[in-house]
PDB file of N, CA and C in Angstrom:
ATOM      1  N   UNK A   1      14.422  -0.340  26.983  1.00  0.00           N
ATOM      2  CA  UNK A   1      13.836   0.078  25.719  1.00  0.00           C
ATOM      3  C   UNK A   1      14.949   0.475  24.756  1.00  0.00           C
ATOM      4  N   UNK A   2      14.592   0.118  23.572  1.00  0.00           N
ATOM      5  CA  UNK A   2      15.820   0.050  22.314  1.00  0.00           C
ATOM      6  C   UNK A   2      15.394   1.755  21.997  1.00  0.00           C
ATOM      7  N   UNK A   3      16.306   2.665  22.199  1.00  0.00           N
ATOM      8  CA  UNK A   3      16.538   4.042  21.758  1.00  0.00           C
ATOM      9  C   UNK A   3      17.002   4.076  19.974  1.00  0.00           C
ATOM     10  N   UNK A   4      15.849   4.343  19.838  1.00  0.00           N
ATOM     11  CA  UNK A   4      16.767   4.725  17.718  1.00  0.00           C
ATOM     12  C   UNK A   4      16.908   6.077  17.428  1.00  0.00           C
ATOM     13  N   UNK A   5      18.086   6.064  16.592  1.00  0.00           N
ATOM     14  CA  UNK A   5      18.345   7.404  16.564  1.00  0.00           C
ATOM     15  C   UNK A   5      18.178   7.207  15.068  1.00  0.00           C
ATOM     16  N   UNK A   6      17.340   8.739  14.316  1.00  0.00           N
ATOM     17  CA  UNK A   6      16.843   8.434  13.045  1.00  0.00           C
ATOM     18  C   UNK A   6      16.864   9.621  12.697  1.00  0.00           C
ATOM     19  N   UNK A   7      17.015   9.795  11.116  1.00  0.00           N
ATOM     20  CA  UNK A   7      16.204  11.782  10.527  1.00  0.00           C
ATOM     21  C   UNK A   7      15.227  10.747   9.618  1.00  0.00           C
ATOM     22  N   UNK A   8      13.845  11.540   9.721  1.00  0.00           N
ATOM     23  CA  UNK A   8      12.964  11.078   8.741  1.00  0.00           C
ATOM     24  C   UNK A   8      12.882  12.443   7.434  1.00  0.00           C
ATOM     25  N   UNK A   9      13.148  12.267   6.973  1.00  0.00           N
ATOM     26  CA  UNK A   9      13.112  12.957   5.897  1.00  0.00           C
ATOM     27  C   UNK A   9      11.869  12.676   4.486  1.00  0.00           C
ATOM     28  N   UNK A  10      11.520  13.699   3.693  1.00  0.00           N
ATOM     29  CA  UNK A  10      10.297  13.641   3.300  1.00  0.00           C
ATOM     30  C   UNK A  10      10.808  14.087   1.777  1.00  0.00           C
ATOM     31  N   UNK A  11      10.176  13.704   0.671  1.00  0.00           N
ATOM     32  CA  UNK A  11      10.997  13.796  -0.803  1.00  0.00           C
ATOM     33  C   UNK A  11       9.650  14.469  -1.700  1.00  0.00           C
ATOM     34  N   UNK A  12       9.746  15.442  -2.194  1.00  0.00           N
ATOM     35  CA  UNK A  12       8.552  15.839  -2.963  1.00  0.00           C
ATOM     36  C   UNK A  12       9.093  15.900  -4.596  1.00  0.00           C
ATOM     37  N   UNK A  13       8.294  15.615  -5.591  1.00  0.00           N
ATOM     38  CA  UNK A  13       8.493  15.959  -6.827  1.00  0.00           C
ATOM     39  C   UNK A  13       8.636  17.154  -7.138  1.00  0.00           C
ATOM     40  N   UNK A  14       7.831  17.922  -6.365  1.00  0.00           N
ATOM     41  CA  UNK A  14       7.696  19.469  -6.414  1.00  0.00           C
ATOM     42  C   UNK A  14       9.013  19.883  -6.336  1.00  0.00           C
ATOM     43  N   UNK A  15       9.080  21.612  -6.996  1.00  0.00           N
ATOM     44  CA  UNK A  15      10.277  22.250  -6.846  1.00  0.00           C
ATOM     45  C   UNK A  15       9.941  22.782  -5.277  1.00  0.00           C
ATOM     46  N   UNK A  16      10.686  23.777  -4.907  1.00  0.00           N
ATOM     47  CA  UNK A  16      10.777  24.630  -3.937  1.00  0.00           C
ATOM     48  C   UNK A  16       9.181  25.427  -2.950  1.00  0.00           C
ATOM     49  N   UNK A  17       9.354  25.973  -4.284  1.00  0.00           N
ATOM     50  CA  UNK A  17       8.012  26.720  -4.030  1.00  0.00           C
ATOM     51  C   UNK A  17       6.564  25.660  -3.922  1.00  0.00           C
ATOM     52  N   UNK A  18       6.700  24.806  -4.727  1.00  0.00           N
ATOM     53  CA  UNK A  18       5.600  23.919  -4.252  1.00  0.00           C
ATOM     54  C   UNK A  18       5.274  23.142  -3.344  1.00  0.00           C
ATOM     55  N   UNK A  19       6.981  22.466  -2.986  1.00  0.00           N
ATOM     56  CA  UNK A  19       6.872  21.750  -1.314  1.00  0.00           C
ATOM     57  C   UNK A  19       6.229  23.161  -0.452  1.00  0.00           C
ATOM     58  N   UNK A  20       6.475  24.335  -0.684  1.00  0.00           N
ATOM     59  CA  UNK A  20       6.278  25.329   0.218  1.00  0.00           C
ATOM     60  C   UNK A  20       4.787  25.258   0.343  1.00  0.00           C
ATOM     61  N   UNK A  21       4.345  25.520  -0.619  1.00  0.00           N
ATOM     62  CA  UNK A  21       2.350  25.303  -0.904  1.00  0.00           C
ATOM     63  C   UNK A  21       2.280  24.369   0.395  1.00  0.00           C
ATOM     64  N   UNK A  22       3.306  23.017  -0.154  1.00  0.00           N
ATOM     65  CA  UNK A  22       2.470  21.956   0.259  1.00  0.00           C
ATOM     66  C   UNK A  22       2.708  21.864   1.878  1.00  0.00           C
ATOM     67  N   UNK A  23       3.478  22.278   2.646  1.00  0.00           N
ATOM     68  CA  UNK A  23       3.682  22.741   3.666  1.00  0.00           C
ATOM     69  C   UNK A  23       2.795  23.622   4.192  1.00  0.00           C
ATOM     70  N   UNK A  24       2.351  24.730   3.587  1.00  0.00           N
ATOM     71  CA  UNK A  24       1.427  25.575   4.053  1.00  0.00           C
ATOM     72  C   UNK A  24      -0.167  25.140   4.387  1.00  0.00           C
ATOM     73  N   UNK A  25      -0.379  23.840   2.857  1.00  0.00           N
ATOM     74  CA  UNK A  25      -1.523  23.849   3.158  1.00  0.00           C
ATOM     75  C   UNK A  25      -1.768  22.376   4.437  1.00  0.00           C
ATOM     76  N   UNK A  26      -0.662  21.838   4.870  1.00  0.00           N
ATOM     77  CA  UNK A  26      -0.386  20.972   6.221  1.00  0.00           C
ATOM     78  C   UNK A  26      -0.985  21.846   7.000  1.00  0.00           C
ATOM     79  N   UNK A  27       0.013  22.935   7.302  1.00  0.00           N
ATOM     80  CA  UNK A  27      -0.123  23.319   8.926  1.00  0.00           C
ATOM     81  C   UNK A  27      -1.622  24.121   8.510  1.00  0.00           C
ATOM     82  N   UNK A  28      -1.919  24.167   7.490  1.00  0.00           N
ATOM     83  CA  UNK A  28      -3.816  24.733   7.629  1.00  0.00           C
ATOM     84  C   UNK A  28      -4.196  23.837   7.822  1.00  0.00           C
ATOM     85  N   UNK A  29      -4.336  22.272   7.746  1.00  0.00           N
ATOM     86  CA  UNK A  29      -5.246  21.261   7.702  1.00  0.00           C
ATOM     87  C   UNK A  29      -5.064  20.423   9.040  1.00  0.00           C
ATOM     88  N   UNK A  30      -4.008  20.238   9.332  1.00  0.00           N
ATOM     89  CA  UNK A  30      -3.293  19.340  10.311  1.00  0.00           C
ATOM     90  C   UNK A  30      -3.539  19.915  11.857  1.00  0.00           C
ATOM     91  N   UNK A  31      -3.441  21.596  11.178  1.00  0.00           N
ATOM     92  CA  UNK A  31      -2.635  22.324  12.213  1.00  0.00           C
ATOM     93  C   UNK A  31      -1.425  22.557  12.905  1.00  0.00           C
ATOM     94  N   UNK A  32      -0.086  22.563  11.765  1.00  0.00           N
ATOM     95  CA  UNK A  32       1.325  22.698  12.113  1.00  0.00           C
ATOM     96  C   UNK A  32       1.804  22.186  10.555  1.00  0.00           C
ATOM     97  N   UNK A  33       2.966  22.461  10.276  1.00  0.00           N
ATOM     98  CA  UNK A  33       3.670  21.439   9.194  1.00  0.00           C
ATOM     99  C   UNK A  33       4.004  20.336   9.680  1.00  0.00           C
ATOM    100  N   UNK A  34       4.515  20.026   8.861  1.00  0.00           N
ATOM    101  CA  UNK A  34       5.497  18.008   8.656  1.00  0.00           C
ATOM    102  C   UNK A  34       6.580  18.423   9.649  1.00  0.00           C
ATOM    103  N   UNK A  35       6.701  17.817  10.637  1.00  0.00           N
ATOM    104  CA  UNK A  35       7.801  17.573  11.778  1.00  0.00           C
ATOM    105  C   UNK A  35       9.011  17.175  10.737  1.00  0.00           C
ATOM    106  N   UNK A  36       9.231  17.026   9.956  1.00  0.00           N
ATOM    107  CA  UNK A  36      10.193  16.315   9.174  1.00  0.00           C
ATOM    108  C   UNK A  36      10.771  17.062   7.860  1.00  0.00           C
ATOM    109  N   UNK A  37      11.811  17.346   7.572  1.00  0.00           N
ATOM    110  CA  UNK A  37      12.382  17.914   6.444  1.00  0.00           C
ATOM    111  C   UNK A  37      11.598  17.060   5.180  1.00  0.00           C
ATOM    112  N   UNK A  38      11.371  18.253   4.577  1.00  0.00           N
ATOM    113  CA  UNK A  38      10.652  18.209   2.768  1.00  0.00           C
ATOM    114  C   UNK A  38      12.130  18.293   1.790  1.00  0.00           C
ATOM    115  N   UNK A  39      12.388  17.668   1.331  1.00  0.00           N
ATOM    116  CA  UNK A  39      13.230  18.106  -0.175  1.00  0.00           C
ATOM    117  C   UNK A  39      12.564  17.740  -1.230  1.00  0.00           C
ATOM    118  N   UNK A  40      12.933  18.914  -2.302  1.00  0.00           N
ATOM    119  CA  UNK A  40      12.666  19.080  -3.509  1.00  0.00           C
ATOM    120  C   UNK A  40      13.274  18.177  -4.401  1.00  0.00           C
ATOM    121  N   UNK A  41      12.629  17.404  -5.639  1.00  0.00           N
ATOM    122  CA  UNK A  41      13.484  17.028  -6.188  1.00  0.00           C
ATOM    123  C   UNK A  41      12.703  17.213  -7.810  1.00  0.00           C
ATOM    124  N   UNK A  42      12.501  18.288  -7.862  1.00  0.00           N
ATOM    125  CA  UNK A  42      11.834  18.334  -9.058  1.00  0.00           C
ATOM    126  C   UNK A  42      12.400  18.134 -10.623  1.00  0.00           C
ATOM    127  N   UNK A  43      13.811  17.492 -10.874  1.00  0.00           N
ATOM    128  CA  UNK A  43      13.928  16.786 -11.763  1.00  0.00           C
ATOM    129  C   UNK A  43      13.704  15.181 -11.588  1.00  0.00           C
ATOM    130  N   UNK A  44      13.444  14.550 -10.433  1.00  0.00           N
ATOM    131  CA  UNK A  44      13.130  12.928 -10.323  1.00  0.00           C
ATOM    132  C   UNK A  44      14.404  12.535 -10.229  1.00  0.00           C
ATOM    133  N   UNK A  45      15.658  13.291 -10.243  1.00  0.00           N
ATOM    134  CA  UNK A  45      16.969  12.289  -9.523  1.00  0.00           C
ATOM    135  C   UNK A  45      16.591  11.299  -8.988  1.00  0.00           C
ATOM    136  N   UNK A  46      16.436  12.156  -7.657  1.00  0.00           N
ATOM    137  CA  UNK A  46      16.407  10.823  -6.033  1.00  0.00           C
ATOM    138  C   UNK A  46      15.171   9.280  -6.992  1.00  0.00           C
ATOM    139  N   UNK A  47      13.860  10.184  -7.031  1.00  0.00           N
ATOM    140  CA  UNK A  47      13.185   9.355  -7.119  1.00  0.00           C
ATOM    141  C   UNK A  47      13.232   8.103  -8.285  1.00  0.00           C
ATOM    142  N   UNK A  48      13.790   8.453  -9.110  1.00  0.00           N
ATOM    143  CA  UNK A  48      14.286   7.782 -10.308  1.00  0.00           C
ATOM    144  C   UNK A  48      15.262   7.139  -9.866  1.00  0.00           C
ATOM    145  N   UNK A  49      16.239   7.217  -9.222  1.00  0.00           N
ATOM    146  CA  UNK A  49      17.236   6.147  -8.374  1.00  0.00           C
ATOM    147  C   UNK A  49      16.950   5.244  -7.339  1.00  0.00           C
ATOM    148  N   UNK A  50      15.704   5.757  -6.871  1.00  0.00           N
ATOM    149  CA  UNK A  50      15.293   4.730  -5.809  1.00  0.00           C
ATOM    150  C   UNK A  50      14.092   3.579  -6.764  1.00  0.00           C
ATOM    151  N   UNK A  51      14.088   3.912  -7.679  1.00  0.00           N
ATOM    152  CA  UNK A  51      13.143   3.165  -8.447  1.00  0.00           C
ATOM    153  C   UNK A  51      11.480   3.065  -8.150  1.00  0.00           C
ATOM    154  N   UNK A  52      11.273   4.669  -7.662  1.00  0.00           N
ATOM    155  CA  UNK A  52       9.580   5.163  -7.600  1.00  0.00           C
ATOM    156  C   UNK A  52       9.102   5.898  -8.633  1.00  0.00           C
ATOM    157  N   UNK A  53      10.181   6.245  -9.675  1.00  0.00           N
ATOM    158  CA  UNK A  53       8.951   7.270 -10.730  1.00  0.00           C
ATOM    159  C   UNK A  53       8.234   6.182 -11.586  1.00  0.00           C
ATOM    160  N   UNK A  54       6.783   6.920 -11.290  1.00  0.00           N
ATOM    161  CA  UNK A  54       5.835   5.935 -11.741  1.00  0.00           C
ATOM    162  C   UNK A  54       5.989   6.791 -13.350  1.00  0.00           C
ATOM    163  N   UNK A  55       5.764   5.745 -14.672  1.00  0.00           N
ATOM    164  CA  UNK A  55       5.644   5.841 -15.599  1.00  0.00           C
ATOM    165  C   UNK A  55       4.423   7.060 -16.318  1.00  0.00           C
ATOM    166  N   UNK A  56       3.156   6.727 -15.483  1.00  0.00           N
ATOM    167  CA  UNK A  56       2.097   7.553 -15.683  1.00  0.00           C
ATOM    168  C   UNK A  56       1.655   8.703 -15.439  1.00  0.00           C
ATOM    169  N   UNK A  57       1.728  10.004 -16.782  1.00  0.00           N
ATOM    170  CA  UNK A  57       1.523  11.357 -15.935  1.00  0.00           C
ATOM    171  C   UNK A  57       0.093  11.432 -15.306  1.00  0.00           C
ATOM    172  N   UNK A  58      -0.186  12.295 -14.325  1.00  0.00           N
ATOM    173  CA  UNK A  58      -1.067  12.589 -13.920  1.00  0.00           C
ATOM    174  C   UNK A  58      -1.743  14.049 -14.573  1.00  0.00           C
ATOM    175  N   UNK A  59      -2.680  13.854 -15.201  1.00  0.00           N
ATOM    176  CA  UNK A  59      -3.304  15.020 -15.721  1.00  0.00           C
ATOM    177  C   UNK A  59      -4.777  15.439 -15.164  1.00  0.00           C
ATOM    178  N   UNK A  60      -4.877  16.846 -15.001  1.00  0.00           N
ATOM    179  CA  UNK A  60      -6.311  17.430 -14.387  1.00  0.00           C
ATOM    180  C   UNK A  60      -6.376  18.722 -15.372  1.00  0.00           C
ATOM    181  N   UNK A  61      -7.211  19.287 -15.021  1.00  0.00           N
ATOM    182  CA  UNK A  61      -8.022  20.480 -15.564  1.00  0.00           C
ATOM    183  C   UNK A  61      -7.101  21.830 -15.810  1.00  0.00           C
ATOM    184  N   UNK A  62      -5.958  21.938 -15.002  1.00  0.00           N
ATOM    185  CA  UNK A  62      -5.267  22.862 -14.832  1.00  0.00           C
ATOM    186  C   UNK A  62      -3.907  22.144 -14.835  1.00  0.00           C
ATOM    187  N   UNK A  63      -3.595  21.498 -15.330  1.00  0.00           N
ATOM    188  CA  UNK A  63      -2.322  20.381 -16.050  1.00  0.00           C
ATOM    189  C   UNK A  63      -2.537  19.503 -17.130  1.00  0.00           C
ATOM    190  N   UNK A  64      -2.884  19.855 -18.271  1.00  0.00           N
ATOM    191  CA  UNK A  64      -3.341  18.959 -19.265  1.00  0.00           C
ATOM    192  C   UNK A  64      -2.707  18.527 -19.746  1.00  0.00           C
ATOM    193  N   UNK A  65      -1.216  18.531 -19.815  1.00  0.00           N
ATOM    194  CA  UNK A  65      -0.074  18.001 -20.586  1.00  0.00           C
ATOM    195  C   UNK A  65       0.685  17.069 -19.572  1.00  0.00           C
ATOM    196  N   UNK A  66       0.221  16.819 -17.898  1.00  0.00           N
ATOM    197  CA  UNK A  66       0.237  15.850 -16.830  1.00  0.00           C
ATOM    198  C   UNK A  66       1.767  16.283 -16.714  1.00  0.00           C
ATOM    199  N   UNK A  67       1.898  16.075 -15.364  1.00  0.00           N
ATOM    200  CA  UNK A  67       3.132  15.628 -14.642  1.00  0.00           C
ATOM    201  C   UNK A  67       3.608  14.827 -13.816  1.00  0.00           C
ATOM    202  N   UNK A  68       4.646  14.106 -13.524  1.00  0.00           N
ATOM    203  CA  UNK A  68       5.087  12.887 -13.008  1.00  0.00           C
ATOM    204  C   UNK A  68       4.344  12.908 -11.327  1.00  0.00           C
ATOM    205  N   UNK A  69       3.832  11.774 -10.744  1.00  0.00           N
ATOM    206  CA  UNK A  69       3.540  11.943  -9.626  1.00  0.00           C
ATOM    207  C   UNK A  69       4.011  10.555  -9.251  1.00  0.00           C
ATOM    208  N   UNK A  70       5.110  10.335  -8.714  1.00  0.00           N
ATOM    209  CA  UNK A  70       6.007   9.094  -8.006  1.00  0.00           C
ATOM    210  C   UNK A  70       5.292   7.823  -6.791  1.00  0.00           C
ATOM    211  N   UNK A  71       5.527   6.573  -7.475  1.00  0.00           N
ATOM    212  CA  UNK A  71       4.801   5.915  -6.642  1.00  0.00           C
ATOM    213  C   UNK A  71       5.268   6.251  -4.940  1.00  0.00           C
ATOM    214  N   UNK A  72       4.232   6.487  -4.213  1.00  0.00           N
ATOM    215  CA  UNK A  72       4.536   7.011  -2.541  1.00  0.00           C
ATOM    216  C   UNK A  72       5.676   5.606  -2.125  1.00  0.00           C
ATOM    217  N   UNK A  73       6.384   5.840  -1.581  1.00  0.00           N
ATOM    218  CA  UNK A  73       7.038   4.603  -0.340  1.00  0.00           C
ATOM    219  C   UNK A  73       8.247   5.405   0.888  1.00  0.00           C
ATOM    220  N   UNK A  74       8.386   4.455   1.528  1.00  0.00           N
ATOM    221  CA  UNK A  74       8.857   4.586   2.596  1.00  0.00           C
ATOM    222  C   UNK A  74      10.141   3.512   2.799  1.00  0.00           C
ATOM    223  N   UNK A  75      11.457   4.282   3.055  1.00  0.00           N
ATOM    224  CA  UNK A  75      12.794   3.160   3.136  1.00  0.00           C
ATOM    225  C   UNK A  75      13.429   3.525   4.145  1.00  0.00           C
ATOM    226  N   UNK A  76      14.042   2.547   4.433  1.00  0.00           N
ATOM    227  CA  UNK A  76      14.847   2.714   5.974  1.00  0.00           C
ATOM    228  C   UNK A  76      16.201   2.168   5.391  1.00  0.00           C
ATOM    229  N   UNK A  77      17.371   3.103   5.519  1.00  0.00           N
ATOM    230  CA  UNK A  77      18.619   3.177   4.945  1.00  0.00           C
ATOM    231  C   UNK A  77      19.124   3.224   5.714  1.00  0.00           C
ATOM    232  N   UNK A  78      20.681   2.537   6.289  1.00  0.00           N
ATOM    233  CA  UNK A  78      21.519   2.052   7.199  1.00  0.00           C
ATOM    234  C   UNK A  78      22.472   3.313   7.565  1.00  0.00           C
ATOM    235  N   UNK A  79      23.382   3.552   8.329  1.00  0.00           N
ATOM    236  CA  UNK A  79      24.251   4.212   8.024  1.00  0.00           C
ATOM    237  C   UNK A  79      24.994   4.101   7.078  1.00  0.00           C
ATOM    238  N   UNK A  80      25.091   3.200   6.335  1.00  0.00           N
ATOM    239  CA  UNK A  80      26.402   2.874   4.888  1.00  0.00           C
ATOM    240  C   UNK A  80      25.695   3.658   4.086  1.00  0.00           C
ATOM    241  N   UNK A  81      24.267   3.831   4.303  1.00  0.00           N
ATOM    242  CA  UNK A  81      23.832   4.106   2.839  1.00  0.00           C
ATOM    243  C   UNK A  81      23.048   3.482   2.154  1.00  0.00           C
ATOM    244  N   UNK A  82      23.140   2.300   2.601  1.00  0.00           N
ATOM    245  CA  UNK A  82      22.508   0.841   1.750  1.00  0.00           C
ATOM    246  C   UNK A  82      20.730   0.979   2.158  1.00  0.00           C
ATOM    247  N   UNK A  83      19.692   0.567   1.321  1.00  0.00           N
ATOM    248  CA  UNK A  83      18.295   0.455   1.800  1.00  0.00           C
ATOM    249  C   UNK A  83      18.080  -0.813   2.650  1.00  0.00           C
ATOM    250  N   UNK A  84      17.541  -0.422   3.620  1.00  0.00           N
ATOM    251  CA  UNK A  84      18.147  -2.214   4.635  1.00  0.00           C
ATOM    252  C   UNK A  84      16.122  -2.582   4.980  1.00  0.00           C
ATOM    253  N   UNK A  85      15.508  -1.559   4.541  1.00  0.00           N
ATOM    254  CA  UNK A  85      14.007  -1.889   4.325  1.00  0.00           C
ATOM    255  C   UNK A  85      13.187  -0.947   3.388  1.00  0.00           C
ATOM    256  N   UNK A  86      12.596  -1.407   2.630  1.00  0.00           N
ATOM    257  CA  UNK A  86      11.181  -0.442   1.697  1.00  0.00           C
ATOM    258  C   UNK A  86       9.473  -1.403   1.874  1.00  0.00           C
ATOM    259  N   UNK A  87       9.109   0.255   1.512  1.00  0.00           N
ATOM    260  CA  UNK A  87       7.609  -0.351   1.817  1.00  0.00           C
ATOM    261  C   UNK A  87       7.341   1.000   0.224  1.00  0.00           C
ATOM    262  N   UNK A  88       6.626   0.240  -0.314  1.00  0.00           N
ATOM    263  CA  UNK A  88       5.763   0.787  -1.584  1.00  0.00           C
ATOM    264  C   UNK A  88       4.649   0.248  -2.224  1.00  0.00           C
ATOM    265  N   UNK A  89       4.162   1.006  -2.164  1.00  0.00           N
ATOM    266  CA  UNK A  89       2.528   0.817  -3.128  1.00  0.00           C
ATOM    267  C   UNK A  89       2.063   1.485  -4.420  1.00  0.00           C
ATOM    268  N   UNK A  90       1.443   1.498  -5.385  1.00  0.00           N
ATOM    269  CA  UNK A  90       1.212   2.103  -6.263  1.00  0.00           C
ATOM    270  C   UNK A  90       0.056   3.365  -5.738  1.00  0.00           C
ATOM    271  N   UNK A  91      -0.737   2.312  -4.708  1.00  0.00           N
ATOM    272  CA  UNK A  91      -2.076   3.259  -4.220  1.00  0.00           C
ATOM    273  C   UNK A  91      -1.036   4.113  -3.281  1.00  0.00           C
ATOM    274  N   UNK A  92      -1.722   5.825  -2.886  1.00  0.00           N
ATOM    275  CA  UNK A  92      -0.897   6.714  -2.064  1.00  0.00           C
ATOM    276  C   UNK A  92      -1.789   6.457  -0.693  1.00  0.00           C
ATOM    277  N   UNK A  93      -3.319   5.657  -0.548  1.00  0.00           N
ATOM    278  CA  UNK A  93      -3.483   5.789   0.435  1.00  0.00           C
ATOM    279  C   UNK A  93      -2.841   4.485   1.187  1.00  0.00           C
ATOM    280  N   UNK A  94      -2.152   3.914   0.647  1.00  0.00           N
ATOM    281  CA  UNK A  94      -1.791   2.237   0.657  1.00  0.00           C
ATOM    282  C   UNK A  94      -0.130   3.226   1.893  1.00  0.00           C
ATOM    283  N   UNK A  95       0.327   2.748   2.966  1.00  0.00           N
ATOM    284  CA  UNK A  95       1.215   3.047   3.798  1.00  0.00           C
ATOM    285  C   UNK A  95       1.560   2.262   4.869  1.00  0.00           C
ATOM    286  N   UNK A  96       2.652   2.596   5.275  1.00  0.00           N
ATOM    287  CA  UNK A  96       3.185   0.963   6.208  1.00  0.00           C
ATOM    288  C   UNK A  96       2.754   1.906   7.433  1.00  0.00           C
ATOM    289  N   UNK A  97       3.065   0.825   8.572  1.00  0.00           N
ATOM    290  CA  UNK A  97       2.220   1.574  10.104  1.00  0.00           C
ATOM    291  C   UNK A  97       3.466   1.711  10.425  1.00  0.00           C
ATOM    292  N   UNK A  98       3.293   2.575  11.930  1.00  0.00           N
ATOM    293  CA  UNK A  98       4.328   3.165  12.395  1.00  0.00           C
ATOM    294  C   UNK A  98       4.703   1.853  12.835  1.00  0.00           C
ATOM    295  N   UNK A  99       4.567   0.670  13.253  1.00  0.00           N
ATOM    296  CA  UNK A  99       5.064  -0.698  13.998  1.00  0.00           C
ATOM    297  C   UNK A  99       5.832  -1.305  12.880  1.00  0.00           C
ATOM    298  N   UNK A 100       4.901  -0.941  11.988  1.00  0.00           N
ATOM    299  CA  UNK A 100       5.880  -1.590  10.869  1.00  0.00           C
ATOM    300  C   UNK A 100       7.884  -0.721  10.069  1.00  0.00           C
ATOM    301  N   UNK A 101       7.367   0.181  10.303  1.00  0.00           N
ATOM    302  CA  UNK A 101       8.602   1.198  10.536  1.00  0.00           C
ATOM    303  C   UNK A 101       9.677   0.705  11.564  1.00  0.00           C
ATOM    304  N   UNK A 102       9.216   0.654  12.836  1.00  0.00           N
ATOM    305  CA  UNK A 102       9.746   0.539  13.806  1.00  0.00           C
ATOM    306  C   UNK A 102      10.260  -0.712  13.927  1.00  0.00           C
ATOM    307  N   UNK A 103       9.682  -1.920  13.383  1.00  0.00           N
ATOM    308  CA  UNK A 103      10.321  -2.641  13.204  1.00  0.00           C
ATOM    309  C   UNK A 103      11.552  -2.851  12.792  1.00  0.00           C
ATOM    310  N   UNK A 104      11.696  -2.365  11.129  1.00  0.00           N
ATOM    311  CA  UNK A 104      12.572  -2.255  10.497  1.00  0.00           C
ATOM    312  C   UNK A 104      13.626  -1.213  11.320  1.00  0.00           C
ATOM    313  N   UNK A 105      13.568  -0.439  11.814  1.00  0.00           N
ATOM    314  CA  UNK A 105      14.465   0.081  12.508  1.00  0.00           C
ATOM    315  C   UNK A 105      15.029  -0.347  13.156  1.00  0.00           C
ATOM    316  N   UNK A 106      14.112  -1.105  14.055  1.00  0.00           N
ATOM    317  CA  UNK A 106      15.309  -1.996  15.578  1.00  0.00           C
ATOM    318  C   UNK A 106      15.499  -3.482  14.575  1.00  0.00           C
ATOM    319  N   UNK A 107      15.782  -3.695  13.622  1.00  0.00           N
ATOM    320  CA  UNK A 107      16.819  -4.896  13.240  1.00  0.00           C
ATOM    321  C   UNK A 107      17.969  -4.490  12.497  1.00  0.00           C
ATOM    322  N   UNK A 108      18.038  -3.255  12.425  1.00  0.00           N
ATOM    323  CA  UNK A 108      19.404  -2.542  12.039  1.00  0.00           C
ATOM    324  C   UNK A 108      20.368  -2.817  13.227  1.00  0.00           C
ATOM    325  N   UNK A 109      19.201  -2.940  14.756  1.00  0.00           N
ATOM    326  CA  UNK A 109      20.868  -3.628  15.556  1.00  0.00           C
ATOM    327  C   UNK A 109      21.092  -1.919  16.161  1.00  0.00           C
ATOM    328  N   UNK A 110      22.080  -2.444  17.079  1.00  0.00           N
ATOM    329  CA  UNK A 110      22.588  -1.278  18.455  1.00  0.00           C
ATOM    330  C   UNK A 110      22.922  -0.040  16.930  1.00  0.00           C
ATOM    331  N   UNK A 111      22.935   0.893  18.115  1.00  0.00           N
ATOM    332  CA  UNK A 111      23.316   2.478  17.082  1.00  0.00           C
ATOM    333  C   UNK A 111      25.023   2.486  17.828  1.00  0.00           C
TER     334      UNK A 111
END
């Protein structure tokens, strides 16, 4: 069996305190948090470099002036650095399967 060695890491628009919310309200729903590191990136750096900030604010009842909510995806980056697979959708319930992950992982080749 092909052993991968990986960090999955998790990117929120949110600042600090809001990945925190959003963490909290996981381990109420799930029952535990995200096994996986959350970072903040609440100016859209990362996400604006990876080419996910979606153009369209999202506005509700208690945000009427909307804020950025980034198309969801998922990339598998090499050790160089380089993106060596992406999966993105506009829809957030739209997501690649774990086989499909795993794929992309074992054609990166021996660790």
């Amino acid at each position: 069996m092909l052993k991968l060695s990986t960090v999955v890491l998790g990117l929120s628009p949110d600042d600090v305190e809001g990945a925190a919310k959003m963490v909290a309200r996981q381990a109420k729903e799930q029952g535990g948090p995200p096994n996986f590191a959350l970072l903040a990136d609440p100016d859209h750096r990362v996400i604006a470099r990876y080419g996910q900030l979606n153009p369209e604010l999202f506005k509700n009842e208690s945000n009427p002036d909307g804020y950025i909510v980034p198309h969801p995806a998922t990339f598998v980056i090499d050790k160089l650095g380089r993106v060596a697979w992406k999966f993105t959708d506009v829809d957030a319930r739209v997501r690649p399967t774990n086989e499909q992950i795993i794929e992309a992982l074992k054609a990166l080749g021996p660790n």
